[in-house]
N, C-alpha and C. Protein backbone atom coordinates (compact mmCIF):
# COMPACT_ATOMS: atom_id res chain seq x y z
N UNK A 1 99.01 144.59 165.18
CA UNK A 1 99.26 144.31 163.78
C UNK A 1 99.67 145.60 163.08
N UNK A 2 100.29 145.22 162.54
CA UNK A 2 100.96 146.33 161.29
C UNK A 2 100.63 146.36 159.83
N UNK A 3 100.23 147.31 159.46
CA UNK A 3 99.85 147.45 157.81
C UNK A 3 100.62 148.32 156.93
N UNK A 4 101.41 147.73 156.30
CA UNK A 4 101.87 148.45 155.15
C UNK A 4 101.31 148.59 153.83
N UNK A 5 101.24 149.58 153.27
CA UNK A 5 100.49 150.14 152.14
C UNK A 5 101.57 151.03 150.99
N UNK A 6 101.67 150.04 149.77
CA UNK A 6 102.13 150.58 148.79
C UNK A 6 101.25 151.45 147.87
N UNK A 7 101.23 152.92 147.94
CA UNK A 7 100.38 153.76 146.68
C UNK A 7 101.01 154.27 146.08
N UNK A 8 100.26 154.59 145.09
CA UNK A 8 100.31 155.93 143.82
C UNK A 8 99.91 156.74 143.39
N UNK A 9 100.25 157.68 142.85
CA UNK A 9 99.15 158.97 142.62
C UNK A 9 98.53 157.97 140.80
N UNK A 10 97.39 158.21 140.93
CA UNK A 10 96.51 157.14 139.97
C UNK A 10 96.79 158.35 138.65
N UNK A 11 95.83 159.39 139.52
CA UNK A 11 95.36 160.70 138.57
C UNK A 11 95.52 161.90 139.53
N UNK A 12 96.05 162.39 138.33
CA UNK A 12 97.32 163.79 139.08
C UNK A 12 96.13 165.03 139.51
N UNK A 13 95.31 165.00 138.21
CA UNK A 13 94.24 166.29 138.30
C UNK A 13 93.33 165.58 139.94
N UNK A 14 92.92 164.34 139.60
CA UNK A 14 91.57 164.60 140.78
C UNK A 14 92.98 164.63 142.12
N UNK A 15 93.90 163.91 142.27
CA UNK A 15 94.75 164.25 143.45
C UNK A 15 95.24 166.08 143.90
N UNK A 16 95.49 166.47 142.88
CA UNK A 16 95.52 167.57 142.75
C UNK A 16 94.71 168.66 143.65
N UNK A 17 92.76 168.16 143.51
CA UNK A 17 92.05 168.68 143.62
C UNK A 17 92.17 168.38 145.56
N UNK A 18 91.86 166.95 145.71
CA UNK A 18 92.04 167.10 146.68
C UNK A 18 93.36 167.27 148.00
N UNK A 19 94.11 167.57 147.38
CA UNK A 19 95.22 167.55 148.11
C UNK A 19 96.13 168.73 147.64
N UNK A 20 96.14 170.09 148.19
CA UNK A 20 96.61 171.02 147.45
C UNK A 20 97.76 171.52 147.43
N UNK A 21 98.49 171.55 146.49
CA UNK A 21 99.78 171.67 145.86
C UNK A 21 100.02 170.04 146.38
N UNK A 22 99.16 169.22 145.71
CA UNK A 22 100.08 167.96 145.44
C UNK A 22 100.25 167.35 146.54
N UNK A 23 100.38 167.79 148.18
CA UNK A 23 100.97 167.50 149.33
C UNK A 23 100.62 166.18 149.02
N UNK A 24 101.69 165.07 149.26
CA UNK A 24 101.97 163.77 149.33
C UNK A 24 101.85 163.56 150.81
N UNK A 25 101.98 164.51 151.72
CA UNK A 25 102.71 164.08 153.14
C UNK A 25 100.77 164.25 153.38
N UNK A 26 99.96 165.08 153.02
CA UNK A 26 98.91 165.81 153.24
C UNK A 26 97.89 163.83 152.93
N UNK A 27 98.26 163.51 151.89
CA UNK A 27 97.62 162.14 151.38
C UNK A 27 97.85 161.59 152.04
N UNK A 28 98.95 161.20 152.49
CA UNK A 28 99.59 160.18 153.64
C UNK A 28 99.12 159.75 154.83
N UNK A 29 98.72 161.53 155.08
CA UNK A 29 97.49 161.51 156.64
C UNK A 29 96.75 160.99 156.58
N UNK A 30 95.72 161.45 154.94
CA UNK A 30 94.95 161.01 155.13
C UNK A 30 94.27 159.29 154.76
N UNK A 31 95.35 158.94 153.91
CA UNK A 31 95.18 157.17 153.99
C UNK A 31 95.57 156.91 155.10
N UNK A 32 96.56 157.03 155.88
CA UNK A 32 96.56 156.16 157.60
C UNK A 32 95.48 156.44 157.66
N UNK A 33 94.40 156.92 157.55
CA UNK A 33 93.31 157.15 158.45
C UNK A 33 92.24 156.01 157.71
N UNK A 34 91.74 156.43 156.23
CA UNK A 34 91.71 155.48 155.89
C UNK A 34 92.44 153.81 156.05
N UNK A 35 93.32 153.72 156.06
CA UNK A 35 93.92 152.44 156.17
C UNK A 35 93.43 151.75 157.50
N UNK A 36 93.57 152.68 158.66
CA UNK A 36 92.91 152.63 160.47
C UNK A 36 91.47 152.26 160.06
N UNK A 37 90.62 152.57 159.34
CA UNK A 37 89.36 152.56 159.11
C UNK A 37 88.83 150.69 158.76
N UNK A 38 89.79 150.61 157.98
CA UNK A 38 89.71 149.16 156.41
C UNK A 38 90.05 148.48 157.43
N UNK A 39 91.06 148.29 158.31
CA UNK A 39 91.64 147.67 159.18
C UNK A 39 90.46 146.93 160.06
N UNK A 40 89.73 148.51 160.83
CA UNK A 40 88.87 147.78 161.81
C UNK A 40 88.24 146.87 161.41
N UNK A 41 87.64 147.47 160.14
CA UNK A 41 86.31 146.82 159.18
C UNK A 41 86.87 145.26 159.58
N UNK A 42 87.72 145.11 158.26
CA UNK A 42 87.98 143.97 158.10
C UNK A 42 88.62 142.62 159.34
N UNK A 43 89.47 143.48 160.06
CA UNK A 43 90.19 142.07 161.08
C UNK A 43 88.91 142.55 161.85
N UNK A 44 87.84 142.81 162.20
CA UNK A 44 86.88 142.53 163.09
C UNK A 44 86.26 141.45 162.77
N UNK A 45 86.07 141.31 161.47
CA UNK A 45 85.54 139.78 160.67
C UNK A 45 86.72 138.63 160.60
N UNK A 46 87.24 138.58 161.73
CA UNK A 46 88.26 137.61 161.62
C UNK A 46 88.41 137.45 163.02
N UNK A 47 88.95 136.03 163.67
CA UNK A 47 89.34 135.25 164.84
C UNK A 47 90.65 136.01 165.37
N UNK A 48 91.04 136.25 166.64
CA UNK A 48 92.99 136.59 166.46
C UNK A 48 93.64 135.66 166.27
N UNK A 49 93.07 134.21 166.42
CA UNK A 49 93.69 133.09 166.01
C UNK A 49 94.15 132.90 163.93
N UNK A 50 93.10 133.79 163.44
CA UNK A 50 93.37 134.08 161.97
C UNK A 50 94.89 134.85 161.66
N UNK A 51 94.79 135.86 162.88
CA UNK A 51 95.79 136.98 162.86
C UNK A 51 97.29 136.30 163.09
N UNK A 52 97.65 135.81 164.47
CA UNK A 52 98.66 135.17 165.47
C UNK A 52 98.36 134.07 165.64
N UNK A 53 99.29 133.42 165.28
CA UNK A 53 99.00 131.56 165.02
C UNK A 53 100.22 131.07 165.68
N UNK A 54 100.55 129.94 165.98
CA UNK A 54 101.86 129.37 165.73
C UNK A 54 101.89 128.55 164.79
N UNK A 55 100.59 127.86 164.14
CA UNK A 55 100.37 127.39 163.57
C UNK A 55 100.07 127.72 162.22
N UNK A 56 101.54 128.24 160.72
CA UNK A 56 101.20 129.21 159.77
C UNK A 56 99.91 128.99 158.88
N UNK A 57 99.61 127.25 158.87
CA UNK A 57 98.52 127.09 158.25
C UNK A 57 97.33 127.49 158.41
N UNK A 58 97.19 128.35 159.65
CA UNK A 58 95.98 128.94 160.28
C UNK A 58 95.97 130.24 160.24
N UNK A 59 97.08 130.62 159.89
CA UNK A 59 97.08 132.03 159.73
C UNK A 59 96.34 132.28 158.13
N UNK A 60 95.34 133.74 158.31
CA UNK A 60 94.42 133.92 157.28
C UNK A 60 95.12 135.77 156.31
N UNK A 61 96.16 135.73 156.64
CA UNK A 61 96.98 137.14 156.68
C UNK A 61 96.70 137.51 154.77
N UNK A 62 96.85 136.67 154.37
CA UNK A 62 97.11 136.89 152.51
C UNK A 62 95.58 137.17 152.28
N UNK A 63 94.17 136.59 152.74
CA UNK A 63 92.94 136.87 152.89
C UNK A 63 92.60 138.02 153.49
N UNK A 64 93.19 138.16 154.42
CA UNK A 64 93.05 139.84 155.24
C UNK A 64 93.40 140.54 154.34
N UNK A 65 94.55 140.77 154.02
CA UNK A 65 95.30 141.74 152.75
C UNK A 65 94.54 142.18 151.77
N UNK A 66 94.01 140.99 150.80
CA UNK A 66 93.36 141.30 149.79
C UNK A 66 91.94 141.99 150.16
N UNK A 67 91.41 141.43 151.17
CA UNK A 67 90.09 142.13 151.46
C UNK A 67 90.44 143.51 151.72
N UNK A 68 91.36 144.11 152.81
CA UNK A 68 91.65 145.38 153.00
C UNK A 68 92.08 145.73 151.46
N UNK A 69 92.73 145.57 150.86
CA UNK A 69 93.30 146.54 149.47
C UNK A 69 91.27 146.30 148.44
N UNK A 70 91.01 145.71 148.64
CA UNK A 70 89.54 145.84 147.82
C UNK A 70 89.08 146.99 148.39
N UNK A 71 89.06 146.78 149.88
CA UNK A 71 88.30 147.93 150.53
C UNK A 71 88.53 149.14 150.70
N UNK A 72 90.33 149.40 150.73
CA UNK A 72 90.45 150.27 150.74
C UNK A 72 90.60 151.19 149.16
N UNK A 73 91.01 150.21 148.03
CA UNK A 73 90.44 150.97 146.50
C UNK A 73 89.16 151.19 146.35
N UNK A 74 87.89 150.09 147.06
CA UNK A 74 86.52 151.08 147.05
C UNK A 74 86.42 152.36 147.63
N UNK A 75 87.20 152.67 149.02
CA UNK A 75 86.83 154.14 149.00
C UNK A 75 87.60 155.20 148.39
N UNK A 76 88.89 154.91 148.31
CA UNK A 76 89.54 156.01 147.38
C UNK A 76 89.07 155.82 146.45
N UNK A 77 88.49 155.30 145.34
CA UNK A 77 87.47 155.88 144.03
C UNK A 77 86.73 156.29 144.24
N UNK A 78 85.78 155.25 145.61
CA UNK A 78 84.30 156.30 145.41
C UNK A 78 84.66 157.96 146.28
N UNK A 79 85.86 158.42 146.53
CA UNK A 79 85.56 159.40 146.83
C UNK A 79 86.60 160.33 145.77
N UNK A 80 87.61 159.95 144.88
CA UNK A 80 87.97 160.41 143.98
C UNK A 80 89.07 161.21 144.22
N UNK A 81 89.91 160.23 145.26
CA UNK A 81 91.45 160.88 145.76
C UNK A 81 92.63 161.05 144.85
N UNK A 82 92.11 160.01 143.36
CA UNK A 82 93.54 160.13 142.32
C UNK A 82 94.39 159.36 143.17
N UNK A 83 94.40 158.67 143.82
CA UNK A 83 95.18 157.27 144.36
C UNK A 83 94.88 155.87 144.59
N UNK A 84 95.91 155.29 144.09
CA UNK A 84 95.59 153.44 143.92
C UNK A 84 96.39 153.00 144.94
N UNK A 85 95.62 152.06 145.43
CA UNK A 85 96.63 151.16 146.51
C UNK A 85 97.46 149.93 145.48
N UNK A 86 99.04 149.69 145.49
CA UNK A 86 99.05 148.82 144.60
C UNK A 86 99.29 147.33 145.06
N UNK A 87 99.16 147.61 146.78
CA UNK A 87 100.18 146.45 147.76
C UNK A 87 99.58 146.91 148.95
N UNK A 88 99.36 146.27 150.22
CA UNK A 88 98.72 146.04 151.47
C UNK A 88 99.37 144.29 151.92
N UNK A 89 100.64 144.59 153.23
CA UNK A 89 101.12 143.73 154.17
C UNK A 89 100.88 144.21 155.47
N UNK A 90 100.55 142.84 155.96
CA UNK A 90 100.21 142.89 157.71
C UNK A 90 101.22 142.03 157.97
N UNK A 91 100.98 142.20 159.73
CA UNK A 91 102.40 141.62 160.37
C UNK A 91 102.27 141.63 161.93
N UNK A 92 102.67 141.29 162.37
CA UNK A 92 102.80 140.98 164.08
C UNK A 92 104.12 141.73 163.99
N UNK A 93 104.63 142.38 164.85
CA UNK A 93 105.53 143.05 165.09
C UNK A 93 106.97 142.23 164.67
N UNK A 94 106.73 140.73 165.51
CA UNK A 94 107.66 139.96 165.64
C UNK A 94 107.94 139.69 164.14
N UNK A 95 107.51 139.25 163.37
CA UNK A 95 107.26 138.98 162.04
C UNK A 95 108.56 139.84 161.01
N UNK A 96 108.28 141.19 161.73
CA UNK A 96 109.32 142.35 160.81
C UNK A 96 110.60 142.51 161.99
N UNK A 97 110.30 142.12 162.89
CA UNK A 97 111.57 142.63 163.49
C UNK A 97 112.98 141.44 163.79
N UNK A 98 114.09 141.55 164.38
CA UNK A 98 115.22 140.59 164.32
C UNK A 98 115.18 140.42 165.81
N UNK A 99 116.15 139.38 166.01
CA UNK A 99 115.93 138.74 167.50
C UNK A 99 117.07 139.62 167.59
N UNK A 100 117.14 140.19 169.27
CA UNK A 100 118.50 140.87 169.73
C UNK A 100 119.59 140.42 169.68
């Protein structure tokens, strides 16, 4: 599965603080890591049948999403990165890619 994550710098000073001179690429690291984290959490509380369906009505993907973006704005506040998640998409590879 694949997770895409739309952010923003929330607040410039606390980003600032932790991320010095601003490094965006420096934040970046460190939400994949976070994001790797929210991920496990959450699709561990889920079937792979939730994940990969053929069946779309069984797929639980828009429920995954929202739980990861809750989870992952609880820890960037409680640790005071000055970044908001504003968007979180998952995906099966097949999903984003084109047939040959």
């Amino acid at each position: 599965m694949s997770v895409n994550v739309g952010w923003r710098i929330s607040d410039a000073t606390a980003f600032s603080l932790k991320f010095p001179a601003g490094s965006t690429l420096a934040a970046q690291r460190r939400l994949e890591e976070i994001v790797g984290s929210a991920k496990a959490a959450v699709i561990g509380r889920y079937n792979l049948s939730d994940c990969v369906n053929s069946n779309v009505l069984e797929l639980k993907l828009d429920r995954i999403e929202k739980e990861m973006q809750v989870a992952l704005q609880e820890d960037l506040a409680k640790n005071n990165y000055g970044i908001s998640v504003e968007s979180v998409s998952m995906g099966t590879v097949s999903q984003f890619s084109s047939a040959p």
